[in-house]
C-alpha atoms as a PDB file:
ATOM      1  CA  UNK A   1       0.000   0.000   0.000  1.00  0.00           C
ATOM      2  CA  UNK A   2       1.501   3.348  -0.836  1.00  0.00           C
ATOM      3  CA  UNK A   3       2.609   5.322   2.156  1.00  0.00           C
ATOM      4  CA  UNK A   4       1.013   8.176   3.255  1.00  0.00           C
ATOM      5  CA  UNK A   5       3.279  10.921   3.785  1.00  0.00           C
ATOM      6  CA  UNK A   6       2.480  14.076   5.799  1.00  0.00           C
ATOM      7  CA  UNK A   7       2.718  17.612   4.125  1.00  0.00           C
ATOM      8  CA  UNK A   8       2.660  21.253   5.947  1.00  0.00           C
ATOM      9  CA  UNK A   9       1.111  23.634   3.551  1.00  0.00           C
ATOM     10  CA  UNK A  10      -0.162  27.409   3.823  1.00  0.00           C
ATOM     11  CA  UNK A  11      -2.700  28.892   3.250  1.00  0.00           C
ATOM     12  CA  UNK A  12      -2.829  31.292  -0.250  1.00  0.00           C
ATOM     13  CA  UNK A  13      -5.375  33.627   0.268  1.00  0.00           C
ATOM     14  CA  UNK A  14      -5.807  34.947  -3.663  1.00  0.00           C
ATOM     15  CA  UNK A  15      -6.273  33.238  -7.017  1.00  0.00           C
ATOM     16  CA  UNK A  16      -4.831  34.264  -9.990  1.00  0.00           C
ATOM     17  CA  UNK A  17      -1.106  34.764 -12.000  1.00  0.00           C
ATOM     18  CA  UNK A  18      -0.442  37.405  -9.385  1.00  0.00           C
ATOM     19  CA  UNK A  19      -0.608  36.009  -6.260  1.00  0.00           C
ATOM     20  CA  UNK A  20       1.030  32.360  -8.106  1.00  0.00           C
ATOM     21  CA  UNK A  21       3.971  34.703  -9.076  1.00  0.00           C
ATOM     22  CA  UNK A  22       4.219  36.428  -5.978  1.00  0.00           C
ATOM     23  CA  UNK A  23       4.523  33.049  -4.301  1.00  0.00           C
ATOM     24  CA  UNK A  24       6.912  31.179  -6.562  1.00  0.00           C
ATOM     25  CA  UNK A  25       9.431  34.309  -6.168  1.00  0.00           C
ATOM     26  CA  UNK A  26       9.147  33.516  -2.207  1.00  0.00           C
ATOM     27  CA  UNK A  27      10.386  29.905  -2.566  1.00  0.00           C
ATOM     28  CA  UNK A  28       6.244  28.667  -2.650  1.00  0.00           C
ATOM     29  CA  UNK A  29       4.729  26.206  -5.042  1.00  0.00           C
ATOM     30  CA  UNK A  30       0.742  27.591  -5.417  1.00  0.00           C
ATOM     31  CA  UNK A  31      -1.642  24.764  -5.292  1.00  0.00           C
ATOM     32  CA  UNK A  32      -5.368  23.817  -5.341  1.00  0.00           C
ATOM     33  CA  UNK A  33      -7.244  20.927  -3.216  1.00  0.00           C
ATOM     34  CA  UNK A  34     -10.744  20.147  -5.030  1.00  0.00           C
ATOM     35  CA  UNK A  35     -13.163  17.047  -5.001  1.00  0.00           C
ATOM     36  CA  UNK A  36     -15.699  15.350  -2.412  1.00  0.00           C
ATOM     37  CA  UNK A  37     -17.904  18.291  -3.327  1.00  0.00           C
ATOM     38  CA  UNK A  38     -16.614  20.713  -1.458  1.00  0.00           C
ATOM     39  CA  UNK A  39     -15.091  24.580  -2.761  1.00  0.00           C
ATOM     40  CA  UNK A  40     -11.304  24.351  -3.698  1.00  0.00           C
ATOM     41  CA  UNK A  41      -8.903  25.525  -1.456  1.00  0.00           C
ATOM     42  CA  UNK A  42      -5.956  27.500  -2.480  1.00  0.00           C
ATOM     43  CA  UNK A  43      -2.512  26.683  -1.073  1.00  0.00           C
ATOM     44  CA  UNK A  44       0.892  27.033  -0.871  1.00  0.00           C
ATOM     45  CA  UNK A  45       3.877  24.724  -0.526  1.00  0.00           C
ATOM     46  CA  UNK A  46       7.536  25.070   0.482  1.00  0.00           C
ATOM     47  CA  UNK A  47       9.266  24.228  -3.206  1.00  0.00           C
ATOM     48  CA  UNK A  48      12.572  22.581  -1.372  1.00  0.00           C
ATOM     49  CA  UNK A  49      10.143  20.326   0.052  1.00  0.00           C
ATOM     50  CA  UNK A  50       7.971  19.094  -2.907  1.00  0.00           C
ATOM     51  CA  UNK A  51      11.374  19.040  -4.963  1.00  0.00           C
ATOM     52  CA  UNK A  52      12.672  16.523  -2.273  1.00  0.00           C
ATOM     53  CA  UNK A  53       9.206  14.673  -2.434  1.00  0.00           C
ATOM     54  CA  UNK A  54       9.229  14.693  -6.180  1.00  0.00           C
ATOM     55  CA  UNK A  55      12.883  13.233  -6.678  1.00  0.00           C
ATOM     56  CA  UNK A  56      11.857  10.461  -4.351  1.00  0.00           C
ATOM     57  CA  UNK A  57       9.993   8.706  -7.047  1.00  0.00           C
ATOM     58  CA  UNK A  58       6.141   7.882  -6.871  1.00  0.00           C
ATOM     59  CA  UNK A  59       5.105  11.004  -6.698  1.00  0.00           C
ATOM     60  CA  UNK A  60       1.633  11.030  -8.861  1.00  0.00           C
ATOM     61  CA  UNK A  61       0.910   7.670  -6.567  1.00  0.00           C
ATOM     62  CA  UNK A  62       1.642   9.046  -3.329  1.00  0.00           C
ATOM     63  CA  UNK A  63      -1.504   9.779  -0.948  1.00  0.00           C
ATOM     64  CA  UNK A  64      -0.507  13.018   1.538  1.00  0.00           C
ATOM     65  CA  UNK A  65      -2.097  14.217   4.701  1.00  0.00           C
ATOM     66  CA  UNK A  66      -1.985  18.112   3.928  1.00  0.00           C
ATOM     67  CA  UNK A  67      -1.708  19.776   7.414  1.00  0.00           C
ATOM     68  CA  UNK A  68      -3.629  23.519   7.122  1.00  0.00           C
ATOM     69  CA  UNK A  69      -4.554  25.694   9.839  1.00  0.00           C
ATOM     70  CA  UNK A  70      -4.745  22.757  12.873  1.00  0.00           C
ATOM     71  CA  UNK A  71      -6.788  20.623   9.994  1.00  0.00           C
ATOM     72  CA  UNK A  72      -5.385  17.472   7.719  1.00  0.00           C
ATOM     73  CA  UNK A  73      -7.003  16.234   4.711  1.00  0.00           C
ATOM     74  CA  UNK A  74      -5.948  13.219   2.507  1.00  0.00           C
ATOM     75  CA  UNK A  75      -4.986  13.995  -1.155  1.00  0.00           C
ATOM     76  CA  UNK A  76      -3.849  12.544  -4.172  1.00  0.00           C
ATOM     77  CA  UNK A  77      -1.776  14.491  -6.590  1.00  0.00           C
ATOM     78  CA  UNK A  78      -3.528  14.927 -10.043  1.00  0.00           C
ATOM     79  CA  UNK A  79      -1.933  16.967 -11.864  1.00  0.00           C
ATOM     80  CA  UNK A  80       1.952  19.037 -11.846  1.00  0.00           C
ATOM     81  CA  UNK A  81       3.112  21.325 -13.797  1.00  0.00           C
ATOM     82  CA  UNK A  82       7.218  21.722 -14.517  1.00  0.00           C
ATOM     83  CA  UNK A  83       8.958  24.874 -15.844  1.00  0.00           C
ATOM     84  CA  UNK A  84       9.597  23.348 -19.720  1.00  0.00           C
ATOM     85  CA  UNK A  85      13.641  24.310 -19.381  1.00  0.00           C
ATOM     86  CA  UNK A  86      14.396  24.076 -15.262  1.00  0.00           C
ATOM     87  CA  UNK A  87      11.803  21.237 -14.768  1.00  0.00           C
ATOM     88  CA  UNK A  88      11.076  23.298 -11.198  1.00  0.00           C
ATOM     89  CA  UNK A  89       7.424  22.989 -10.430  1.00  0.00           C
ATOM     90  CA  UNK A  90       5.246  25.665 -11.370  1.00  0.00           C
ATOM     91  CA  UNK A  91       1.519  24.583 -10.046  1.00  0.00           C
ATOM     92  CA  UNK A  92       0.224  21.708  -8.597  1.00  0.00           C
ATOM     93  CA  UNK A  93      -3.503  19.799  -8.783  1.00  0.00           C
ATOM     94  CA  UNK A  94      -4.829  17.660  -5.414  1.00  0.00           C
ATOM     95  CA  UNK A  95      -8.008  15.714  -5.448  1.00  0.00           C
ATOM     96  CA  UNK A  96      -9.591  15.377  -1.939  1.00  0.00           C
ATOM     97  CA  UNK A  97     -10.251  11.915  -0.905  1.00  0.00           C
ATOM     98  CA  UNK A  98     -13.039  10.561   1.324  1.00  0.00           C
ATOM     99  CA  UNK A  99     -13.502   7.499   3.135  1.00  0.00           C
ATOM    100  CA  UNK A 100     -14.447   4.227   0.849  1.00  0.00           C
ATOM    101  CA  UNK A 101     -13.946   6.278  -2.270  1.00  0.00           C
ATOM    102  CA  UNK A 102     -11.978   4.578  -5.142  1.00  0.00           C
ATOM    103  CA  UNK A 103      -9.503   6.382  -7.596  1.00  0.00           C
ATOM    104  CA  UNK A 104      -8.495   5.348 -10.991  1.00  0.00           C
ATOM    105  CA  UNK A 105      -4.699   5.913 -11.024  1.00  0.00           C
ATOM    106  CA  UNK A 106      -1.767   4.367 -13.385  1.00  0.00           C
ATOM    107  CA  UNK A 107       0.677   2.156 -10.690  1.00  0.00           C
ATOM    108  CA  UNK A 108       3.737   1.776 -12.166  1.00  0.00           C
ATOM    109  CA  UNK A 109       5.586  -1.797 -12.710  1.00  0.00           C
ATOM    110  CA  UNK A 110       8.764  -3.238 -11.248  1.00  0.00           C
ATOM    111  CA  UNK A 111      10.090  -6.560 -12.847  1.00  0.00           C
ATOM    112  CA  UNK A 112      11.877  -8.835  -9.954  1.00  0.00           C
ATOM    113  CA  UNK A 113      13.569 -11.895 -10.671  1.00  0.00           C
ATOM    114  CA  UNK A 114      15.777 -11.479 -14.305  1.00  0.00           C
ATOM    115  CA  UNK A 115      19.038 -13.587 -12.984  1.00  0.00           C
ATOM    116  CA  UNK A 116      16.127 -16.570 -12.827  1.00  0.00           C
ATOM    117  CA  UNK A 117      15.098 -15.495 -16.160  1.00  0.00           C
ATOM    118  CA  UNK A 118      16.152 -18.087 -19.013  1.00  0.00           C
ATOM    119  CA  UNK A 119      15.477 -15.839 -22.187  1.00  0.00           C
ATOM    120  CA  UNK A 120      17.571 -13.195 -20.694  1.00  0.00           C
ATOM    121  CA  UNK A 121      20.214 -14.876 -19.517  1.00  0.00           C
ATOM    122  CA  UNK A 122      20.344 -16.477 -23.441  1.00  0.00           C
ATOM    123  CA  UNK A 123      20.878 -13.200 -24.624  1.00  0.00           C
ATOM    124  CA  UNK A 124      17.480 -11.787 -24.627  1.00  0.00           C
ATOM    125  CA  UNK A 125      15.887  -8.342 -24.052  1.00  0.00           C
ATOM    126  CA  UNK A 126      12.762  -7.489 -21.494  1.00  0.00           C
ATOM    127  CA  UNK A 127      10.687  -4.988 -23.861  1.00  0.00           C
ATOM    128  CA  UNK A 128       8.370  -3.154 -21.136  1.00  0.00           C
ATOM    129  CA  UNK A 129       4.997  -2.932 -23.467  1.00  0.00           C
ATOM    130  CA  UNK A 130       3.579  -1.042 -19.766  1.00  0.00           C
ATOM    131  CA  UNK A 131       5.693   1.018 -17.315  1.00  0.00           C
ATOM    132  CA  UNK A 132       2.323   1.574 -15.686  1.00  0.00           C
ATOM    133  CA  UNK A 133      -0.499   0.281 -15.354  1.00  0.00           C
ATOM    134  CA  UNK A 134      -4.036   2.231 -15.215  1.00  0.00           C
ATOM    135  CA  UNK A 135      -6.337   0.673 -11.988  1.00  0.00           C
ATOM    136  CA  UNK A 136      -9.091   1.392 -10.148  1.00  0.00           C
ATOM    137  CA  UNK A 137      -8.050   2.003  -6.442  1.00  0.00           C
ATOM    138  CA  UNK A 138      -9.751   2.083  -3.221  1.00  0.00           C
ATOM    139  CA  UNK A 139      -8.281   5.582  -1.467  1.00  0.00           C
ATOM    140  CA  UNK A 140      -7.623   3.474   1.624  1.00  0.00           C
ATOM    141  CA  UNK A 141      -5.680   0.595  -0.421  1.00  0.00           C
ATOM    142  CA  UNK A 142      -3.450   2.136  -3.448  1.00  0.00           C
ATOM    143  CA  UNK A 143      -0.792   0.147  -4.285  1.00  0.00           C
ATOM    144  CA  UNK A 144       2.623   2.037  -4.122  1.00  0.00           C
ATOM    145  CA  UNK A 145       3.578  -0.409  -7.278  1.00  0.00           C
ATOM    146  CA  UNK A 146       3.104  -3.878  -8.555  1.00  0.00           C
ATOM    147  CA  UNK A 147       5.503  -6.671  -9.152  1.00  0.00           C
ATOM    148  CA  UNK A 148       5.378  -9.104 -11.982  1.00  0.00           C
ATOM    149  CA  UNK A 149       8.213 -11.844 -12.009  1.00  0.00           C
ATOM    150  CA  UNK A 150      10.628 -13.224 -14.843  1.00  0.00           C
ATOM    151  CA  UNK A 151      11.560 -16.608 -13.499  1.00  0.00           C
ATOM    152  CA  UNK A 152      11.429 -19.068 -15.949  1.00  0.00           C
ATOM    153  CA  UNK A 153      10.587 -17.094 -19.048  1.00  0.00           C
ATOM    154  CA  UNK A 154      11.923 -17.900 -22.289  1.00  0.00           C
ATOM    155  CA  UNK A 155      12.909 -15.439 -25.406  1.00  0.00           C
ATOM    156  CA  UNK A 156       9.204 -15.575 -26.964  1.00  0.00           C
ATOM    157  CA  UNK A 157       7.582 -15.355 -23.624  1.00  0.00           C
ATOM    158  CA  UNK A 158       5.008 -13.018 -22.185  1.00  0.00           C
ATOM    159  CA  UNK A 159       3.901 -11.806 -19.222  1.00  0.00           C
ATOM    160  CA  UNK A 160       0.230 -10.793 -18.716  1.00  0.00           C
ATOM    161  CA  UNK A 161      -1.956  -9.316 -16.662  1.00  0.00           C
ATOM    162  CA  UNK A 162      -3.497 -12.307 -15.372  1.00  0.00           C
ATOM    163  CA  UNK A 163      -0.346 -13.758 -14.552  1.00  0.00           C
ATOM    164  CA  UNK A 164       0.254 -10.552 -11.779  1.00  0.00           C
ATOM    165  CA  UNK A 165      -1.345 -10.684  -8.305  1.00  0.00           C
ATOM    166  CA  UNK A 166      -3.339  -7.029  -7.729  1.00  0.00           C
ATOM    167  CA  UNK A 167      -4.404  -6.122  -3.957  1.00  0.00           C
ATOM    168  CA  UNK A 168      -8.067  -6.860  -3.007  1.00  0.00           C
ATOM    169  CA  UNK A 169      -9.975  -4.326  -4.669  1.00  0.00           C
ATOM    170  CA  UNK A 170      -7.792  -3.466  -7.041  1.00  0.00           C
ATOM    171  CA  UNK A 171      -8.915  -3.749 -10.702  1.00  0.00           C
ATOM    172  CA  UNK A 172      -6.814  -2.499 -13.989  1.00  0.00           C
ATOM    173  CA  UNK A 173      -9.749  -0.294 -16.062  1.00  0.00           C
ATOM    174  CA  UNK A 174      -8.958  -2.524 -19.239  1.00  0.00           C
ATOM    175  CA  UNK A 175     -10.904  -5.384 -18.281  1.00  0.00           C
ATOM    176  CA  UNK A 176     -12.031  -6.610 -21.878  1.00  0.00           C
ATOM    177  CA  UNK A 177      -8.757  -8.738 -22.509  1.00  0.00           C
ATOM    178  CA  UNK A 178      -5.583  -9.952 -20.727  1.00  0.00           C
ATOM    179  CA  UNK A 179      -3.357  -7.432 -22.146  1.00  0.00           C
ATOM    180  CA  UNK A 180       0.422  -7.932 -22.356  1.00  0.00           C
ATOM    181  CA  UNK A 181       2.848  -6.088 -20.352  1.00  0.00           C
ATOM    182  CA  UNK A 182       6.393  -6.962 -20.890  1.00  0.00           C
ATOM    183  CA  UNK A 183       7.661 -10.313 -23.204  1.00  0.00           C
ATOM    184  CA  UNK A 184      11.293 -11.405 -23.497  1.00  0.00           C
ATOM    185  CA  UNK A 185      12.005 -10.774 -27.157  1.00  0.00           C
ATOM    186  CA  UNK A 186      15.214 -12.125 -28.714  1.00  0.00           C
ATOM    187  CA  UNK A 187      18.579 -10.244 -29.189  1.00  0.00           C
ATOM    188  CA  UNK A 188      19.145  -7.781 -31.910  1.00  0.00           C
ATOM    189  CA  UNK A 189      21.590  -9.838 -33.928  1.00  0.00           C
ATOM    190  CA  UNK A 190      19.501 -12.834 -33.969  1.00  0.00           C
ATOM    191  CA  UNK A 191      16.557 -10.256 -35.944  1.00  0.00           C
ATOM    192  CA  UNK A 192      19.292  -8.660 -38.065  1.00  0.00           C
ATOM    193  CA  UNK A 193      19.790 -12.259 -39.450  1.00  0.00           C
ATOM    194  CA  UNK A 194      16.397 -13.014 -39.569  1.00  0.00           C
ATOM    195  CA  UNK A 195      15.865  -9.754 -41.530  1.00  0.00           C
ATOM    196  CA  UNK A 196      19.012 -10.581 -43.923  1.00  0.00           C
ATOM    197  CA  UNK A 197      17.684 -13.724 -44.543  1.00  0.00           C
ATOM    198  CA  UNK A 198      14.235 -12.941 -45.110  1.00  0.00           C
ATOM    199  CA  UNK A 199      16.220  -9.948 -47.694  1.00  0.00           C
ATOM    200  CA  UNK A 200      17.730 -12.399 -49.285  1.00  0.00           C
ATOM    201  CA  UNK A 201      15.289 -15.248 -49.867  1.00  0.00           C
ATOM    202  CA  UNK A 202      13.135 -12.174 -51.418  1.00  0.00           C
ATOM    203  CA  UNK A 203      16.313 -11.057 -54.065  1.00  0.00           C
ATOM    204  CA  UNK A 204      16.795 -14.824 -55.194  1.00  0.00           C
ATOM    205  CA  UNK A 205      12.985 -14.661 -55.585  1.00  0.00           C
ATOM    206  CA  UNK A 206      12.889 -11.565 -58.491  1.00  0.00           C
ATOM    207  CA  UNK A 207      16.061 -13.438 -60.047  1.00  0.00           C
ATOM    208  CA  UNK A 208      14.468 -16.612 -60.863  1.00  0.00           C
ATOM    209  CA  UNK A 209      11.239 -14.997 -61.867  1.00  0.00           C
ATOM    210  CA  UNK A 210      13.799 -12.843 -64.141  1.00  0.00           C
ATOM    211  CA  UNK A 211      15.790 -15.447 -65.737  1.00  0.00           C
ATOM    212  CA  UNK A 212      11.905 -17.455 -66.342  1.00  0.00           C
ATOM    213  CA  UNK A 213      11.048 -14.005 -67.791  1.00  0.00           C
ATOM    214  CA  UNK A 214      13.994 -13.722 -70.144  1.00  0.00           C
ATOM    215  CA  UNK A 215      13.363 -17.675 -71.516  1.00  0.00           C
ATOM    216  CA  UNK A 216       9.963 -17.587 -72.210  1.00  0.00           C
ATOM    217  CA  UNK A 217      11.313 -13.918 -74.421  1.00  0.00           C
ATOM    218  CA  UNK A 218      13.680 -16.039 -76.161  1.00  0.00           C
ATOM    219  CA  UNK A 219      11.096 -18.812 -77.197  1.00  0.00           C
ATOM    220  CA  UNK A 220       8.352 -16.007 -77.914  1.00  0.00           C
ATOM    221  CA  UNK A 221      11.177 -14.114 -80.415  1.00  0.00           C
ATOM    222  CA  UNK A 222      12.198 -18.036 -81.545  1.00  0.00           C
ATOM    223  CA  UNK A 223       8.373 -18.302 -82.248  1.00  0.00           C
ATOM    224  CA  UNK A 224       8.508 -15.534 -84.341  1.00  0.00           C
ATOM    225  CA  UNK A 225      10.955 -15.966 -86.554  1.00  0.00           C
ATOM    226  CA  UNK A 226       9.648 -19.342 -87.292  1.00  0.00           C
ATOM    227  CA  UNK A 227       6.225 -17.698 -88.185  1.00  0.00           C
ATOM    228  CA  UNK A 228       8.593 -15.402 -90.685  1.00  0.00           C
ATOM    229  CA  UNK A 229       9.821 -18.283 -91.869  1.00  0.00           C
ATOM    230  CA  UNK A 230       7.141 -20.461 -93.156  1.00  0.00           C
ATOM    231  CA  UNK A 231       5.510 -17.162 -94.092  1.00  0.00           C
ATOM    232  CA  UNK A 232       8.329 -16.333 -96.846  1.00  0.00           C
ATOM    233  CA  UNK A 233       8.287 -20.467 -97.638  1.00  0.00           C
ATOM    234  CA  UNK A 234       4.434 -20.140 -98.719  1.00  0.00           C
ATOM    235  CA  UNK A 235       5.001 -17.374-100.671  1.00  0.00           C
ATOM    236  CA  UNK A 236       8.109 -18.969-102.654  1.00  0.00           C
ATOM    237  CA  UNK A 237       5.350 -21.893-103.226  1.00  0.00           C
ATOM    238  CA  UNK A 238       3.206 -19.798-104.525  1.00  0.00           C
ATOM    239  CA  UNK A 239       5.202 -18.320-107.106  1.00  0.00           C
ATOM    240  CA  UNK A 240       6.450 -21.584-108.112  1.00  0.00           C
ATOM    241  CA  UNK A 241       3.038 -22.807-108.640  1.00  0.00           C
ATOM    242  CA  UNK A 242       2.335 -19.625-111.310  1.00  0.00           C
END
């Protein structure tokens, strides 16, 4: 279950570009908490602290107990926004949670077990088809990631999403198929030669159906003289006839 970490924020007491810039040029982060049907609340955070947060890892996962005025409510991060050159962030998104409600979120992935992994250790390559993973979460019970093992697995092999065990209550929104999410695929020299092959199989292919090309030209021009041939005969036997 992911962690719930506990977050002193301030209170911001204007909206708008003004009062975010006015804040981010005192070492602040402005923020919103909406949801649960109840008015947003405007807020600020200390930016050394959500950049220490935010290099952790997990951060879009994480559920925090915001701490304002004597009061703490659980959030969930929706939404950040990053300067596009410093990557410091600019704004950030949190949607109140209440009791027994359920959030779809995107738990990322980690693969355990690749020294008991056959394919690899043959040479082969894990190709992640999903980093993450898009569930639907009780608030109480998110999952701070989910673990999907490579013992055993061959180059060719898959790993599906049957084949991982999700917490109770925990349900991926794709439900309509067991979707892949990583397979062992074979190394890159192995499908250069396959390619080559396959190339070359294809060129010995248009020569043959050149050379048959060329020979059935030959008998067609060989056909043709022939024609000429009895052509100018018939007329010789014609005149001899006169």
């Amino acid at each position: 279950m992911a962690k719930v970490t506990e977050l002193k924020v301030e209170p911001r007491e204007r909206a708008g570009k003004g009062s975010a810039r006015a804040a981010r040029r005192a070492g602040l982060v402005p923020a919103v908490i909406y949801g649960d049907k109840k008015p947003p609340v405007m807020i600020n955070i200390p930016r050394n602290e959500l950049v220490r947060l935010f290099n952790r890892g997990g951060f879009m996962t994480q559920l925090f107990e915001l701490k304002l005025d004597g009061q703490s409510q659980k959030v969930l991060p929706r939404d950040l926004q990053l300067h596009p050159v410093s990557d410091q962030p600019l704004h950030i998104d949190f949607l109140r949670l209440s009791a027994g409600a359920k959030v779809v979120i995107e738990i990322p992935v980690r693969f355990l077990d690749e020294e008991e992994c056959e394919g690899i250790a043959r040479g082969g390559v894990l190709n992640i088809v999903r980093h993450t993973i898009e569930c639907s979460c009780p608030m109480d019970a998110i999952p701070e990631f989910f673990e999907a093992s490579l013992a055993g697995l061959d180059i060719g092999d898959s790993v599906h999403i049957s084949e991982m065990t999700l917490p109770e209550g925990v349900e991926p929104t794709v439900s309509d198929r067991d979707f892949t999410v990583a397979t062992i695929a074979a190394p890159v020299e192995e499908v250069i030669e396959e390619v080559e092959e396959i190339e070359e199989e294809l060129l010995e292919g248009e020569e043959g159906e050149e050379g048959v090309e060329g020979a059935e030209g030959e008998e067609g021009a060989e056909g043709a003289e022939d024609g000429e041939a009895s052509k100018k005969d018939g007329k010789k036997e014609e005149g001899g006839s006169d």
